[in-house]
N, C-alpha and C. Protein backbone atom coordinates (compact mmCIF):
# COMPACT_ATOMS: atom_id res chain seq x y z
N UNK A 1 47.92 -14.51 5.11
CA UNK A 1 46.50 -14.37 4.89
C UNK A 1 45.77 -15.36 5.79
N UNK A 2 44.62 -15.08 6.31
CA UNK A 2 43.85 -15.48 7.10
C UNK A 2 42.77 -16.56 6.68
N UNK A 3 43.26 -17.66 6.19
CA UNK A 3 42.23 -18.42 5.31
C UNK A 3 41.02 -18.55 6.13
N UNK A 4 41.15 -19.17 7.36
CA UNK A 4 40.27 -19.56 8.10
C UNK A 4 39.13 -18.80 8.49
N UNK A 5 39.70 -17.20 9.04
CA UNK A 5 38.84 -16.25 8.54
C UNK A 5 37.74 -15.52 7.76
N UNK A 6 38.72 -15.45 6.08
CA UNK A 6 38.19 -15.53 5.32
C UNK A 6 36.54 -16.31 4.99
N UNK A 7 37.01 -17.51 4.99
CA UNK A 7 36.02 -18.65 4.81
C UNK A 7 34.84 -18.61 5.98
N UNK A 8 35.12 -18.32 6.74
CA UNK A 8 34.05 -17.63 8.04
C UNK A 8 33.02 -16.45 7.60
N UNK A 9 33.86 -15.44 7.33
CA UNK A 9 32.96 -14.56 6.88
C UNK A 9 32.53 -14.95 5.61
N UNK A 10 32.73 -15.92 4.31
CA UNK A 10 31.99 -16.11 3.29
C UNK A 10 31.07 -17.14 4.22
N UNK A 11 31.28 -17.51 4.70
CA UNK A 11 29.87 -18.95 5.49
C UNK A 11 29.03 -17.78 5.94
N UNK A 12 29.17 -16.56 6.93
CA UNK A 12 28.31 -15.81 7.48
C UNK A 12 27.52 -14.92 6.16
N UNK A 13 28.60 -14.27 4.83
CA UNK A 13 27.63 -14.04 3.98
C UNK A 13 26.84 -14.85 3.50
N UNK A 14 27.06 -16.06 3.43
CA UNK A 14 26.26 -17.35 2.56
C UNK A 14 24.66 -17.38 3.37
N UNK A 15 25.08 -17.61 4.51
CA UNK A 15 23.65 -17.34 5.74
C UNK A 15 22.96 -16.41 5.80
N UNK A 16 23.47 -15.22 5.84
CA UNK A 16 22.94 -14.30 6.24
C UNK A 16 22.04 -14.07 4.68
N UNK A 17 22.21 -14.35 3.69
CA UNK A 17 21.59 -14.43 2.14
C UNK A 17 20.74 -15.06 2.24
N UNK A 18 20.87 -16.43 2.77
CA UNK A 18 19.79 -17.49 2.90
C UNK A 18 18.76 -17.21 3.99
N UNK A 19 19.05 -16.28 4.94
CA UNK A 19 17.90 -15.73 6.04
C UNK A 19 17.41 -14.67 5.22
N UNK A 20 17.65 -13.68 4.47
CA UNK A 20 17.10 -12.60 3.61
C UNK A 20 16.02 -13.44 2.80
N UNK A 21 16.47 -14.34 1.96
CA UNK A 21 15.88 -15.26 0.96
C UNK A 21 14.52 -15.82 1.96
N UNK A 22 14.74 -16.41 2.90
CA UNK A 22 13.76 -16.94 3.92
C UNK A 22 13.05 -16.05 4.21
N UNK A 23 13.66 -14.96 4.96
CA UNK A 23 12.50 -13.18 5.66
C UNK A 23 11.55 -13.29 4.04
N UNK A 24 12.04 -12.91 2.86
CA UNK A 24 11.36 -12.43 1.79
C UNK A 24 10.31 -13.51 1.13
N UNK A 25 9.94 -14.55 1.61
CA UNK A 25 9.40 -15.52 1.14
C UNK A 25 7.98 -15.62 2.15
N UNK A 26 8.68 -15.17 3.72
CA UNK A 26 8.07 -15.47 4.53
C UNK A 26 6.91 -14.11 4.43
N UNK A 27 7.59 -13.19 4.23
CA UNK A 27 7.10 -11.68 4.05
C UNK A 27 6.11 -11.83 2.76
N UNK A 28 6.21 -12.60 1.63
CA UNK A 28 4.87 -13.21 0.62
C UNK A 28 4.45 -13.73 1.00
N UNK A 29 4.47 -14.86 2.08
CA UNK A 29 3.55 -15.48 2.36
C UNK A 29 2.24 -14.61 3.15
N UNK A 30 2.63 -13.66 4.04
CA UNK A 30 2.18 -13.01 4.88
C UNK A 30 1.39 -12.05 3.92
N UNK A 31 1.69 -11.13 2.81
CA UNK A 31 1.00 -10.60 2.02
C UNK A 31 -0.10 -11.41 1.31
N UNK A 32 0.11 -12.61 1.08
CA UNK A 32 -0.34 -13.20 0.58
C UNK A 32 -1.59 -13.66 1.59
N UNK A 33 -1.46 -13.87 2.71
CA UNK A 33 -2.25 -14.28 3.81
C UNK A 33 -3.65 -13.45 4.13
N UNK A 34 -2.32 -11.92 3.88
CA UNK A 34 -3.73 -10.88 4.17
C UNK A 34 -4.95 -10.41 3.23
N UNK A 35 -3.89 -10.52 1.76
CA UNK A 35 -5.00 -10.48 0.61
C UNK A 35 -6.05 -11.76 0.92
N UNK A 36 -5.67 -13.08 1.14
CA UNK A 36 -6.92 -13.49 0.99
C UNK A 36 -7.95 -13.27 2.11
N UNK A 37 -7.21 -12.96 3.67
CA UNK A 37 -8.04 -12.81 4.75
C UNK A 37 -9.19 -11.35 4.31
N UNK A 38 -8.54 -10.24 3.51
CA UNK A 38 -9.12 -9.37 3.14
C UNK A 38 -10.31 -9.79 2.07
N UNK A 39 -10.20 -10.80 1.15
CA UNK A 39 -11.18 -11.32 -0.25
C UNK A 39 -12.35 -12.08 0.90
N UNK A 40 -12.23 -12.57 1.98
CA UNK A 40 -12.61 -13.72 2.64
C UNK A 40 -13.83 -12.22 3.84
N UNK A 41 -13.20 -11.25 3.96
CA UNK A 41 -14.05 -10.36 4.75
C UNK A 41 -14.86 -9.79 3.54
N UNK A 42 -14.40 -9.47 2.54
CA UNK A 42 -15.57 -8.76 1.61
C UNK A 42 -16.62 -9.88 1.21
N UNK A 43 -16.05 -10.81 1.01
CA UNK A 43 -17.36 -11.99 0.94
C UNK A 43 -18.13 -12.29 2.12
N UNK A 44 -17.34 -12.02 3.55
CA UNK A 44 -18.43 -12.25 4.67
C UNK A 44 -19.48 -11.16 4.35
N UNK A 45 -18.66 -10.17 3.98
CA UNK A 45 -20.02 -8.56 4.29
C UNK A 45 -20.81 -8.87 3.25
N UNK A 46 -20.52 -9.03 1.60
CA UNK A 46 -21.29 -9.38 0.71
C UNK A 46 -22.21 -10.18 1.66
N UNK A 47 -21.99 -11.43 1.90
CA UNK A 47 -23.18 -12.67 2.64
C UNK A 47 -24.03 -12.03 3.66
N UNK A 48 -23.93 -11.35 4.41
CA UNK A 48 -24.52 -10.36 5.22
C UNK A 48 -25.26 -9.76 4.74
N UNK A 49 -24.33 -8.72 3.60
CA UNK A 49 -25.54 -7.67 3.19
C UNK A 49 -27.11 -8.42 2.13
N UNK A 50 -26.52 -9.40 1.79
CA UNK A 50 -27.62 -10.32 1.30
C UNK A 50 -28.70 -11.34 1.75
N UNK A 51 -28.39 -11.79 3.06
CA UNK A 51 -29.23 -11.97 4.34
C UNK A 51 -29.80 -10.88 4.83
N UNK A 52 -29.18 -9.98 4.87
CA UNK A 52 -29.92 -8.51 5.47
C UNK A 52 -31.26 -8.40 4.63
N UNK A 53 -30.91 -8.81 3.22
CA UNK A 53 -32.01 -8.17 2.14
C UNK A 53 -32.90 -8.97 2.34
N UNK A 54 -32.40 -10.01 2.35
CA UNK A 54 -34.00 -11.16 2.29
C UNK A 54 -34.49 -11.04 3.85
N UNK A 55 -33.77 -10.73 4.75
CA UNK A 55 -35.12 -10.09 5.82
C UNK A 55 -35.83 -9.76 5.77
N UNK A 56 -34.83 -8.27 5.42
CA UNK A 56 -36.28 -6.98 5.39
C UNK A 56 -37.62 -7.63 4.32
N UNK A 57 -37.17 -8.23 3.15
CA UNK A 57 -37.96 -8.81 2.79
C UNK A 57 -39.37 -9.72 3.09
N UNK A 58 -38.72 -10.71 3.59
CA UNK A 58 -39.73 -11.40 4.63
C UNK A 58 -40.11 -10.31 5.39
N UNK A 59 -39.51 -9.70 6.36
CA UNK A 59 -40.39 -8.64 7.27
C UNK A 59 -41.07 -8.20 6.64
N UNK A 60 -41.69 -7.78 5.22
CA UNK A 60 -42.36 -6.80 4.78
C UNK A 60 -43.32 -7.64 3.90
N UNK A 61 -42.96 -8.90 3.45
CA UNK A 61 -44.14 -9.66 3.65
C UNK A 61 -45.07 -9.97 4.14
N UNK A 62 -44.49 -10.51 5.80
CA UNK A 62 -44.72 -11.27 6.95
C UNK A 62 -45.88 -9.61 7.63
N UNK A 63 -45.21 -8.49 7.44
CA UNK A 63 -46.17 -7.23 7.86
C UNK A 63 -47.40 -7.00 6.84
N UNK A 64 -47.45 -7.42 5.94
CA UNK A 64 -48.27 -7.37 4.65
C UNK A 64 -49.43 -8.55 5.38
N UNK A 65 -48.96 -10.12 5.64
CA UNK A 65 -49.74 -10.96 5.67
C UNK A 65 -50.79 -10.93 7.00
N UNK A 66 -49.53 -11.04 7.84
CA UNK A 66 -49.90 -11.10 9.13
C UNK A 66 -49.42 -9.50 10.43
N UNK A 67 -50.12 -8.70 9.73
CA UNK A 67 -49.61 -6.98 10.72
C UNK A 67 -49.93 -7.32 12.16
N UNK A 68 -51.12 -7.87 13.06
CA UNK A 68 -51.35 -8.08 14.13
C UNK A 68 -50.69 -9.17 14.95
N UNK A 69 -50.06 -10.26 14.06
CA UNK A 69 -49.62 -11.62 14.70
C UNK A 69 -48.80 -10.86 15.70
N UNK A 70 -48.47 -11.51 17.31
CA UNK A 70 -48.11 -10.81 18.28
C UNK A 70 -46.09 -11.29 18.03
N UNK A 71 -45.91 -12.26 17.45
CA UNK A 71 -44.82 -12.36 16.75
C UNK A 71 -43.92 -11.62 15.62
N UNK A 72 -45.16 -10.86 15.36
CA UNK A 72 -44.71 -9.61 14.54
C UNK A 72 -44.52 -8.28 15.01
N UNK A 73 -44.61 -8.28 16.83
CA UNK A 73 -44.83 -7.17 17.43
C UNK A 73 -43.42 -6.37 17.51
N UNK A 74 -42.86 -5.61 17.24
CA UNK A 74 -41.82 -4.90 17.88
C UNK A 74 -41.27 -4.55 19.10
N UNK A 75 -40.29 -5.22 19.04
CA UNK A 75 -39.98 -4.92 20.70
C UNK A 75 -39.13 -3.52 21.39
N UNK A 76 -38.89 -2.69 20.40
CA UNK A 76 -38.66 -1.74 20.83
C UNK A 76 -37.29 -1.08 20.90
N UNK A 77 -36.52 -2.10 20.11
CA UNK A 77 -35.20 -1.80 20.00
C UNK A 77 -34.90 -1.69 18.71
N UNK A 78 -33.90 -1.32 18.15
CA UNK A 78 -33.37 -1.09 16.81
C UNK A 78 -32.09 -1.20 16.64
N UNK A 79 -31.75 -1.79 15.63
CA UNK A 79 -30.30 -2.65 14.92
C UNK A 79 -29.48 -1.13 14.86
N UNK A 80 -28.32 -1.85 14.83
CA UNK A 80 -27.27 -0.62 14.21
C UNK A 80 -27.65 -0.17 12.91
N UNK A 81 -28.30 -0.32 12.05
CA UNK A 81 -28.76 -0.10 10.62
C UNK A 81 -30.30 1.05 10.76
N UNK A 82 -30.97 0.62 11.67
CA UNK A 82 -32.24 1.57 12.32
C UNK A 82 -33.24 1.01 11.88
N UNK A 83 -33.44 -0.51 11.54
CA UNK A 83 -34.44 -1.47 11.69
C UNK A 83 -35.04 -1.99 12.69
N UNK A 84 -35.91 -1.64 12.97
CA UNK A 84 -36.77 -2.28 14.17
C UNK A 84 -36.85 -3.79 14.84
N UNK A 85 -36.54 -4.07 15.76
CA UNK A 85 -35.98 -5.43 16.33
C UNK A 85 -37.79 -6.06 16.23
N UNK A 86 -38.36 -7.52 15.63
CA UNK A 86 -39.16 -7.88 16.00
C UNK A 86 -39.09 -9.11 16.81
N UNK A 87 -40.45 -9.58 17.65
CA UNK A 87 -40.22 -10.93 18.48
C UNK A 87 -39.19 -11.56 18.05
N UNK A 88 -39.53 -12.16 17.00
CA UNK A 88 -39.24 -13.62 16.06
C UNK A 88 -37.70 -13.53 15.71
N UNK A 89 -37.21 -12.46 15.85
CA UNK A 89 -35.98 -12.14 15.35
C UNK A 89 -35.20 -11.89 16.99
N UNK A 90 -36.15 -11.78 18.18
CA UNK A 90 -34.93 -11.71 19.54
C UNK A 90 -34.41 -13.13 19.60
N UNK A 91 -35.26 -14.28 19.39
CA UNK A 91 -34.20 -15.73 19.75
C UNK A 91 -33.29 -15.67 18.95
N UNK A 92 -32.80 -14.81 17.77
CA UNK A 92 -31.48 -15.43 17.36
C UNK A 92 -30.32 -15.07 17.85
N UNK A 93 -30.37 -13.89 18.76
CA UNK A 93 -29.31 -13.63 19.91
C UNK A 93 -28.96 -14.65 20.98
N UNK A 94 -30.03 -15.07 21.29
CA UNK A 94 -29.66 -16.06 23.05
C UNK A 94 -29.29 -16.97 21.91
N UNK A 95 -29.98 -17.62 21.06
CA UNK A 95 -29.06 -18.99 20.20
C UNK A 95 -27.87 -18.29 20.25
N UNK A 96 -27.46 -17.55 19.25
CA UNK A 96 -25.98 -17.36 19.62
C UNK A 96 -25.05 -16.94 20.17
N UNK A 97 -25.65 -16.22 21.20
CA UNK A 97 -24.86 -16.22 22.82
C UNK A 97 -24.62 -17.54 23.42
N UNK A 98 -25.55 -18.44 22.86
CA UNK A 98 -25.07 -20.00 23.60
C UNK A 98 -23.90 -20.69 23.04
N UNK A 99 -23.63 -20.48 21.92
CA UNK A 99 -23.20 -21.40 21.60
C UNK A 99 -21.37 -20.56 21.38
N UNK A 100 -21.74 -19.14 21.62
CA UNK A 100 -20.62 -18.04 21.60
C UNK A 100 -19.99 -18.59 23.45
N UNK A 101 -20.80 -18.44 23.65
CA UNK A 101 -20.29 -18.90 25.42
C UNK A 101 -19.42 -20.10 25.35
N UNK A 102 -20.16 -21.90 24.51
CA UNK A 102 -19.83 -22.35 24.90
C UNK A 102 -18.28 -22.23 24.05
N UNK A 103 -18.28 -21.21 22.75
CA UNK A 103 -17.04 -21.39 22.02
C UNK A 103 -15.83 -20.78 22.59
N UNK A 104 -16.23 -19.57 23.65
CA UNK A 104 -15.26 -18.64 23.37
C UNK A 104 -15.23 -17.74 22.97
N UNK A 105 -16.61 -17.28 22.07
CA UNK A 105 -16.08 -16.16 21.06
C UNK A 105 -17.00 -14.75 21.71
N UNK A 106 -16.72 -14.04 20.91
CA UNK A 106 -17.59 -12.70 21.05
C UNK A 106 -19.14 -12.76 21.14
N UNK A 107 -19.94 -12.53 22.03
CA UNK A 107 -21.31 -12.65 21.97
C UNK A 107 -21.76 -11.54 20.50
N UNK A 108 -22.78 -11.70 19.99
CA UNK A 108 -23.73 -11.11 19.10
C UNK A 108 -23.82 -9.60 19.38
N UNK A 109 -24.12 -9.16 18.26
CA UNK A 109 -24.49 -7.59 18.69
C UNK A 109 -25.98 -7.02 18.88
N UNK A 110 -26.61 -6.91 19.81
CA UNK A 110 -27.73 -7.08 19.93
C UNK A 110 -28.04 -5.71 19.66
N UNK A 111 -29.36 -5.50 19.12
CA UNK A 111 -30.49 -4.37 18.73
C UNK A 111 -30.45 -4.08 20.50
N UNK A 112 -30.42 -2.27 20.53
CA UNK A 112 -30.58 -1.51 21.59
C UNK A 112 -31.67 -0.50 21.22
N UNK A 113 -32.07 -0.40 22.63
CA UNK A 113 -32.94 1.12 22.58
C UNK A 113 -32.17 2.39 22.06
N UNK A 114 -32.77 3.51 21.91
CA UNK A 114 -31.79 4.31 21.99
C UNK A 114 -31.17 5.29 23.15
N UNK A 115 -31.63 4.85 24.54
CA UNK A 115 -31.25 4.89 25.56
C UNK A 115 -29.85 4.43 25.65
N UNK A 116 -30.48 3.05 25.27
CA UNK A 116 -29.16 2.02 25.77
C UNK A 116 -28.02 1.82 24.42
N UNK A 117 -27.87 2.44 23.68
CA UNK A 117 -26.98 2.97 22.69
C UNK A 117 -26.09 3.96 23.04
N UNK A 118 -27.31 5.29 23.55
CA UNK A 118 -26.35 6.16 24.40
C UNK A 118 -25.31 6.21 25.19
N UNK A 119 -25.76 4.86 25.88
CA UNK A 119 -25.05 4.32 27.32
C UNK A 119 -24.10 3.56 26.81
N UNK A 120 -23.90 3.04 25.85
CA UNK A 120 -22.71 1.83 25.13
C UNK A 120 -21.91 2.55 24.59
N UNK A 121 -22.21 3.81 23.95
CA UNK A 121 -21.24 4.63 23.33
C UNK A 121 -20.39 5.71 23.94
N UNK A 122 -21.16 5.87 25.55
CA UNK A 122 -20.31 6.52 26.33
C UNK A 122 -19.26 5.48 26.86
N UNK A 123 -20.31 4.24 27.39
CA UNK A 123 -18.99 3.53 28.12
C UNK A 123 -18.03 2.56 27.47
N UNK A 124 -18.05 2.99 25.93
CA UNK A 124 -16.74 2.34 24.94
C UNK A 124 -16.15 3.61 25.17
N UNK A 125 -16.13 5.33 24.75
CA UNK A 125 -15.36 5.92 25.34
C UNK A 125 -14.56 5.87 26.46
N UNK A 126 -15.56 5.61 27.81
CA UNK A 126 -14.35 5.63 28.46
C UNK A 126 -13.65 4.55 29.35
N UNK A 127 -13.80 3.84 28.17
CA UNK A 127 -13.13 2.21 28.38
C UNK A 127 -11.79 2.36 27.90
N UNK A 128 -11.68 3.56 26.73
CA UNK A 128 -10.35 3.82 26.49
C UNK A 128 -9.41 4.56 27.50
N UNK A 129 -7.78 3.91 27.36
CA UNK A 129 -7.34 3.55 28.35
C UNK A 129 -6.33 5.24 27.51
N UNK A 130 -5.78 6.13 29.35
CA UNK A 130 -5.66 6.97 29.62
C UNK A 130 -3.95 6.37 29.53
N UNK A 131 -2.52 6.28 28.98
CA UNK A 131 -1.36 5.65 28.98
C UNK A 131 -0.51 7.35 29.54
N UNK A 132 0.49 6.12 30.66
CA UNK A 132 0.80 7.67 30.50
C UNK A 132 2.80 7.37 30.16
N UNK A 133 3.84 8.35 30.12
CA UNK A 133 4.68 7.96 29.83
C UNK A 133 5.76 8.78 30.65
N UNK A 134 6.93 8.49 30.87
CA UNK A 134 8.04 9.35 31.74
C UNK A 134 8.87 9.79 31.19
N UNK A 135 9.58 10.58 30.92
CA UNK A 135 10.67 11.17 30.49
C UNK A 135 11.89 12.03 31.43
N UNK A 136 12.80 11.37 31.53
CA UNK A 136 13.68 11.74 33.03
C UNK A 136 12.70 11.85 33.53
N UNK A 137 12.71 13.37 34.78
CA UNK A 137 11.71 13.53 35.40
C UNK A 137 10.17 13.84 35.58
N UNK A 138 9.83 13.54 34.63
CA UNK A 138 8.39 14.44 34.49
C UNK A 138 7.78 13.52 33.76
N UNK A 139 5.93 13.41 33.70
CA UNK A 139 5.36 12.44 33.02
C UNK A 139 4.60 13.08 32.40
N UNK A 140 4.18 12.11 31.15
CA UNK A 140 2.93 12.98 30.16
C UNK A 140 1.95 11.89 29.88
N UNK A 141 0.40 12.61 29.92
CA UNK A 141 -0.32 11.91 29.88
C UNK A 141 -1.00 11.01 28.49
N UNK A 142 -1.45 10.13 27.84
CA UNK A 142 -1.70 10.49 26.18
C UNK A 142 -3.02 9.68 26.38
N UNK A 143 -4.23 10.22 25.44
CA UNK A 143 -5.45 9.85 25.40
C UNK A 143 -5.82 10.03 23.71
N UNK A 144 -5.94 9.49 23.49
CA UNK A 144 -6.36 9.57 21.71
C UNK A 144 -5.31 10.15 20.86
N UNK A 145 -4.26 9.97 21.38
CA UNK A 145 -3.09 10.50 20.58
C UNK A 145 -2.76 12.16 20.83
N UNK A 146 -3.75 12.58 22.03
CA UNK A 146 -3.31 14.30 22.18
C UNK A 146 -2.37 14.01 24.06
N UNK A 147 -1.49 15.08 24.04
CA UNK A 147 -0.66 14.62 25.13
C UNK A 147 -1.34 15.74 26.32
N UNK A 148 -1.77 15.15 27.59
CA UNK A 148 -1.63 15.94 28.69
C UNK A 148 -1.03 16.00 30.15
N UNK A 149 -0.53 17.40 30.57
CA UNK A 149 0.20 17.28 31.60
C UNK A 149 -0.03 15.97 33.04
N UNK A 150 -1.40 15.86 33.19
CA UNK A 150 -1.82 15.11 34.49
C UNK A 150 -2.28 14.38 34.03
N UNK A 151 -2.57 13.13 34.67
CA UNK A 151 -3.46 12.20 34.37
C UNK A 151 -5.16 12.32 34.38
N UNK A 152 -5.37 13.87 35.85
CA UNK A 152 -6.58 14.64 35.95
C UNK A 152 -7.11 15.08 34.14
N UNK A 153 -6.04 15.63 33.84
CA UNK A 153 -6.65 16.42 32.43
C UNK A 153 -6.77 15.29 31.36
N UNK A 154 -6.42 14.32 31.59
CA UNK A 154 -6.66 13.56 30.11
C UNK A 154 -7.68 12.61 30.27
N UNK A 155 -8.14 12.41 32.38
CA UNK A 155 -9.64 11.79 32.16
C UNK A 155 -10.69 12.46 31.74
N UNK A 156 -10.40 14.18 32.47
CA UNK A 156 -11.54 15.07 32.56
C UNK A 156 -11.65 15.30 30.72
N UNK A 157 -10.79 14.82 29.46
CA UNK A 157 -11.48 14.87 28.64
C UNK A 157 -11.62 13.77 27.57
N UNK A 158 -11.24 12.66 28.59
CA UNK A 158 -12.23 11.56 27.86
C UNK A 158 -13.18 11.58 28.40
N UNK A 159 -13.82 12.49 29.22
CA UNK A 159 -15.04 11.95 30.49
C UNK A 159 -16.33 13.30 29.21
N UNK A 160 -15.59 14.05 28.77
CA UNK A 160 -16.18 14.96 28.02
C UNK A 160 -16.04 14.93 26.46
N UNK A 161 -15.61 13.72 25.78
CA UNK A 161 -15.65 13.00 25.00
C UNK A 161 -17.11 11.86 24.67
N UNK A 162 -16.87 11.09 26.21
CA UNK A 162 -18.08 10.25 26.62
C UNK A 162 -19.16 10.77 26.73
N UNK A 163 -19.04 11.86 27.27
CA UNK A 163 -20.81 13.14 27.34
C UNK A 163 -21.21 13.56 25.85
N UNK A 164 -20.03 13.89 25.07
CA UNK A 164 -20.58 14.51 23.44
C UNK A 164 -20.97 12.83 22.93
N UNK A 165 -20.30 12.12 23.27
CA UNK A 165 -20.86 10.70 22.93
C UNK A 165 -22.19 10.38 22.77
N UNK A 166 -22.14 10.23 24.22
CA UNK A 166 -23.90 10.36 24.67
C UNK A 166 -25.17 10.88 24.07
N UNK A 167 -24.59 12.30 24.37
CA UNK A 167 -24.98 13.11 23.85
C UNK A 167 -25.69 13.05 21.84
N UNK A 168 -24.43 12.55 21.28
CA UNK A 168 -24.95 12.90 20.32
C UNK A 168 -25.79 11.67 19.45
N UNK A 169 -26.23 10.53 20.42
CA UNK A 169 -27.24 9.42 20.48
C UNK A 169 -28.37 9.48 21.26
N UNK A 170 -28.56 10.75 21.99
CA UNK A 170 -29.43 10.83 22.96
C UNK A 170 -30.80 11.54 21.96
């Protein structure tokens, strides 16, 4: 009998238990990570949607008190929500484009015309990227998860993706 053996493969079961034990701990932690990253986004949007309210609020004060103040003027753009962008409310973009610059992070989402909505929603379409793949000899193209022969056919319909885009903000 092979003692030495033996005792090898019980050391490799002993480990290989204690890495399962480790993966499964590590694998709660990670569930655990996302539930709270998930509790931590519904409270950002809650905080949002409750700043949102006391805007419009003030705005509808502030239009009540003062309708002519040129600070109250509209500038002509509108939020993703379809609230009207006023003066007083464009500096809080460049503030936080400044300080987004100096961090690193994502600039602000700024109130667009609906011109320039049109134009953002075509060119996020076709910002998406056209992958293509080989198989022995022959390649296939993939664009939103539908497969086409050329790389021609799978721009010509993200390019007509980007037009109904447009299109249906225009």
């Amino acid at each position: 009998m092979d003692f030495e053996g033996v005792a090898t493969a019980q050391a490799f079961g002993r480990e290989i238990r204690h890495a399962r034990v480790a993966c499964w701990a590590w694998q709660d932690r990670a569930e655990a990570l996302e539930r709270e990253l998930a509790t931590a986004r519904a409270e950002a949007a809650a905080h949002d949607a409750g700043r949102r309210a006391q805007l419009r609020a003030l705005r509808t004060a502030l239009d009540a008190v003062a309708p002519l103040d040129p600070v109250m003027r509209r500038t002509g753009r509108l939020y993703d929500c379809g609230d009207a962008e006023r003066v007083w409310e464009a500096v809080y973009g460049e503030a936080y484009d400044d300080v987004a610059r100096r961090e690193g992070i994502a600039p602000c989402r700024r109130p667009m015309t609906p011109g320039e909505r049109a134009e953002a929603a075509e060119a996020e379409v076709l910002a998406e990227p056209v992958r293509g793949s080989r198989c022995l000899w022959w390649r296939r193209w993939h664009w939103r998860g539908q497969e086409y022969r050329t790389r021609a056919g799978a721009e010509r319909a993200r390019e007509r993706a980007a037009r109904d885009a447009r299109a249906a903000l225009s």
